[in-house]
Protein backbone atom coordinates (compact mmCIF):
# COMPACT_ATOMS: atom_id res chain seq x y z
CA UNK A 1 0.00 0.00 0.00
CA UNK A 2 1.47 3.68 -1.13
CA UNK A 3 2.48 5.77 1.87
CA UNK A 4 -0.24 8.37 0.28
CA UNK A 5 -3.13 6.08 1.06
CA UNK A 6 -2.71 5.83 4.61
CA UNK A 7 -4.23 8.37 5.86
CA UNK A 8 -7.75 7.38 4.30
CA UNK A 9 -7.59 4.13 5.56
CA UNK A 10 -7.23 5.49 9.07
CA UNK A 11 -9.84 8.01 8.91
CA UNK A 12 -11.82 4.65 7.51
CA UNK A 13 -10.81 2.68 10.31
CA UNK A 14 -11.32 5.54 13.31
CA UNK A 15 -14.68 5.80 11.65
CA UNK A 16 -15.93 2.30 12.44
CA UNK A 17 -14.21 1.85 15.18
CA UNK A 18 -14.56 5.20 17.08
CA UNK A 19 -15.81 4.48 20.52
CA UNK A 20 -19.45 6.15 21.23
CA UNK A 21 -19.21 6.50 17.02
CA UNK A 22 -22.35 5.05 15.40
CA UNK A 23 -21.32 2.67 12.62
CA UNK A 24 -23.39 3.59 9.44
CA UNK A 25 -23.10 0.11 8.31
CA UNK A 26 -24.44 -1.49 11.26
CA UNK A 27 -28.04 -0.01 11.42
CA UNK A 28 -31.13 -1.08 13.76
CA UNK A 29 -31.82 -4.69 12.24
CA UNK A 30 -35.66 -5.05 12.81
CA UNK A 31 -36.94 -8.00 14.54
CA UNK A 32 -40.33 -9.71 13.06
CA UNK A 33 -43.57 -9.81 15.39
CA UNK A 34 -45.45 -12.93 15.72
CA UNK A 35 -47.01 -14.05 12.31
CA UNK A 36 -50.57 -13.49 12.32
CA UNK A 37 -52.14 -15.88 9.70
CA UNK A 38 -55.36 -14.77 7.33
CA UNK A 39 -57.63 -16.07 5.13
CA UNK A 40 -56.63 -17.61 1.83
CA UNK A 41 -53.03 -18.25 2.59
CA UNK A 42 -52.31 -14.55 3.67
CA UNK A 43 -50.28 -13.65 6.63
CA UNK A 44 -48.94 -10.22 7.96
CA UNK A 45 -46.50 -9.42 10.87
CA UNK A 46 -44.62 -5.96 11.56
CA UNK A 47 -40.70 -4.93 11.34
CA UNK A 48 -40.28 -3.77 14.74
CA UNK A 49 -37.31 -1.36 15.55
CA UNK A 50 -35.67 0.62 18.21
CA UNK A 51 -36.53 4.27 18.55
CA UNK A 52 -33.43 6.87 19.69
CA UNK A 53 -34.67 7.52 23.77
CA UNK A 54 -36.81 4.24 24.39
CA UNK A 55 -33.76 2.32 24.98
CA UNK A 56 -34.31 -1.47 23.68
CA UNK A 57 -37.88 -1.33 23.53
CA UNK A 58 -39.28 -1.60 19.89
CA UNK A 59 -42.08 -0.15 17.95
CA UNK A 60 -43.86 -1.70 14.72
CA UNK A 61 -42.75 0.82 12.32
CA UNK A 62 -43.36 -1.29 9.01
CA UNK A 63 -46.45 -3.59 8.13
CA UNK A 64 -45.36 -6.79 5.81
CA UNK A 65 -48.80 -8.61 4.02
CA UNK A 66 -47.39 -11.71 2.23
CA UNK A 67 -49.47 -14.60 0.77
CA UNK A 68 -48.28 -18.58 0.53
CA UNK A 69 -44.90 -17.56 1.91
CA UNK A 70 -44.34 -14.65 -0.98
CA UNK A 71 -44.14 -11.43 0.50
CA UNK A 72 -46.48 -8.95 -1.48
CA UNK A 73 -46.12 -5.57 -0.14
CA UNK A 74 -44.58 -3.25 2.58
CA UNK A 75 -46.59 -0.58 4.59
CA UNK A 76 -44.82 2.41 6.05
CA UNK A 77 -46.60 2.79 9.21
CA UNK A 78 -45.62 6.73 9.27
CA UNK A 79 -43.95 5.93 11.06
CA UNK A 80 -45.75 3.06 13.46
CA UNK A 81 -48.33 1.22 12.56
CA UNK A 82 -49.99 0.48 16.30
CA UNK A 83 -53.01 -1.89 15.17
CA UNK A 84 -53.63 -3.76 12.43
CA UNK A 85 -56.58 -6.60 10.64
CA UNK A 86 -56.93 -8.32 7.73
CA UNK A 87 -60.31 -7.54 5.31
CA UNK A 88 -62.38 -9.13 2.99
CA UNK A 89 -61.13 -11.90 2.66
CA UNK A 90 -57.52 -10.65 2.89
CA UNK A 91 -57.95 -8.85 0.03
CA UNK A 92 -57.53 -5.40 1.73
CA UNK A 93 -55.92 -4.83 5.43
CA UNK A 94 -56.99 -2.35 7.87
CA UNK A 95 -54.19 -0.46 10.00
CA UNK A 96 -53.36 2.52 12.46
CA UNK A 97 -50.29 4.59 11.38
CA UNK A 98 -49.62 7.35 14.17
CA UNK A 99 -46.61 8.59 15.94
CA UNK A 100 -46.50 8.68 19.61
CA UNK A 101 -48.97 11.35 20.48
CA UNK A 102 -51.63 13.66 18.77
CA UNK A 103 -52.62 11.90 15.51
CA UNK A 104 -54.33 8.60 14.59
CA UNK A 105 -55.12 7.83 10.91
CA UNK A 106 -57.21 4.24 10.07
CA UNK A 107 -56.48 3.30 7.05
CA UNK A 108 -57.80 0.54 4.55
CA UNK A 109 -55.35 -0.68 1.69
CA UNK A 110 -55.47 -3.22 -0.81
CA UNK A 111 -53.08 -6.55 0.48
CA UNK A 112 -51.45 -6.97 -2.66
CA UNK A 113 -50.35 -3.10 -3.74
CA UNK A 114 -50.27 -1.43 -0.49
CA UNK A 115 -52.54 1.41 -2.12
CA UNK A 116 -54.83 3.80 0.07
CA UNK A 117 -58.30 2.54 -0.36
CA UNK A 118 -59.59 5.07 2.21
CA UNK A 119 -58.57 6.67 5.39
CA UNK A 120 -60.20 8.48 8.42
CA UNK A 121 -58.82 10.26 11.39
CA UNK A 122 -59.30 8.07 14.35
CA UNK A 123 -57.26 10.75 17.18
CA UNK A 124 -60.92 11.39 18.48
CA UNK A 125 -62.32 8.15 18.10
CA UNK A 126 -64.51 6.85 15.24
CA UNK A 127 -67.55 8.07 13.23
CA UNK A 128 -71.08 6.57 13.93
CA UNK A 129 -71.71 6.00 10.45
CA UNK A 130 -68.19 4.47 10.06
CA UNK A 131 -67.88 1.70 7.85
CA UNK A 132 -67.74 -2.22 8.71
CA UNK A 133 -63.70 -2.29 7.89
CA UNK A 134 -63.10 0.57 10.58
CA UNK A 135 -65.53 -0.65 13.10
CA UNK A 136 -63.42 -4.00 12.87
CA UNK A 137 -60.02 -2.90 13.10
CA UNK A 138 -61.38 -0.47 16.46
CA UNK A 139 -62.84 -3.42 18.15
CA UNK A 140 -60.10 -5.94 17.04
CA UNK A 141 -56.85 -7.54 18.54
């Protein structure tokens, strides 16, 4: 190795191994929740990770809807998703995306796409005309 190199490879090395230093290539690995199994071979569980200031504890931040072992889409929870059911016939899936305090948005979305099908603001609770999918995923697991 050329004496001129050097110093890059130090400032690479001090870099990853720095003390107190976060690593940029080792980034919160997210640990799967319990598989919750659907109708007609669908399944869903959530990517839980760490949040900066809660220590170890982790929060579902992504929602993954797969179907005979193929996974078929990803939702963002923006950026948890706190609650969550599977719909006609697992053909749509019914969440709660919210951050920690002051929001609450219910959302229905197709399984397979991941596309917004429709969406209310839950914060204050739910509509009495609210339709069967919302009622569901408020009185759900």
């Amino acid at each position: 190795m050329k004496i001129r190199q050097w110093p890059a490879m130090l400032a690479i090395l001090f870099a990853v191994l720095a003390p107190g230093q976060d690593n940029p290539g080792a980034a919160d690995h997210p640990t799967e929740s319990v598989h919750r199994h659907g109708p007609n071979g669908f399944e869903g569980w959530t990517l839980d990770y760490t949040v900066e200031g809660h220590g170890d504890e982790r929060f579902p931040m992504t929602l993954v809807i797969a179907r005979n072992g193929h996974v078929l889409h990803r939702i963002d929870g923006e950026p948890f998703v706190w609650k969550w059911i599977f719909w006609a016939n697992g053909r749509q899936v019914a969440y709660e995306a919210a951050p920690f305090h002051f929001s609450l948005d219910c959302v229905l979305a197709d399984s397979k796409t991941g596309r917004r099908l429709a969406s209310y603001d839950c914060f204050h609770g739910i509509p009495e005309n609210a339709p069967d999918w919302l009622k569901a995923l408020e009185s759900g697991p």
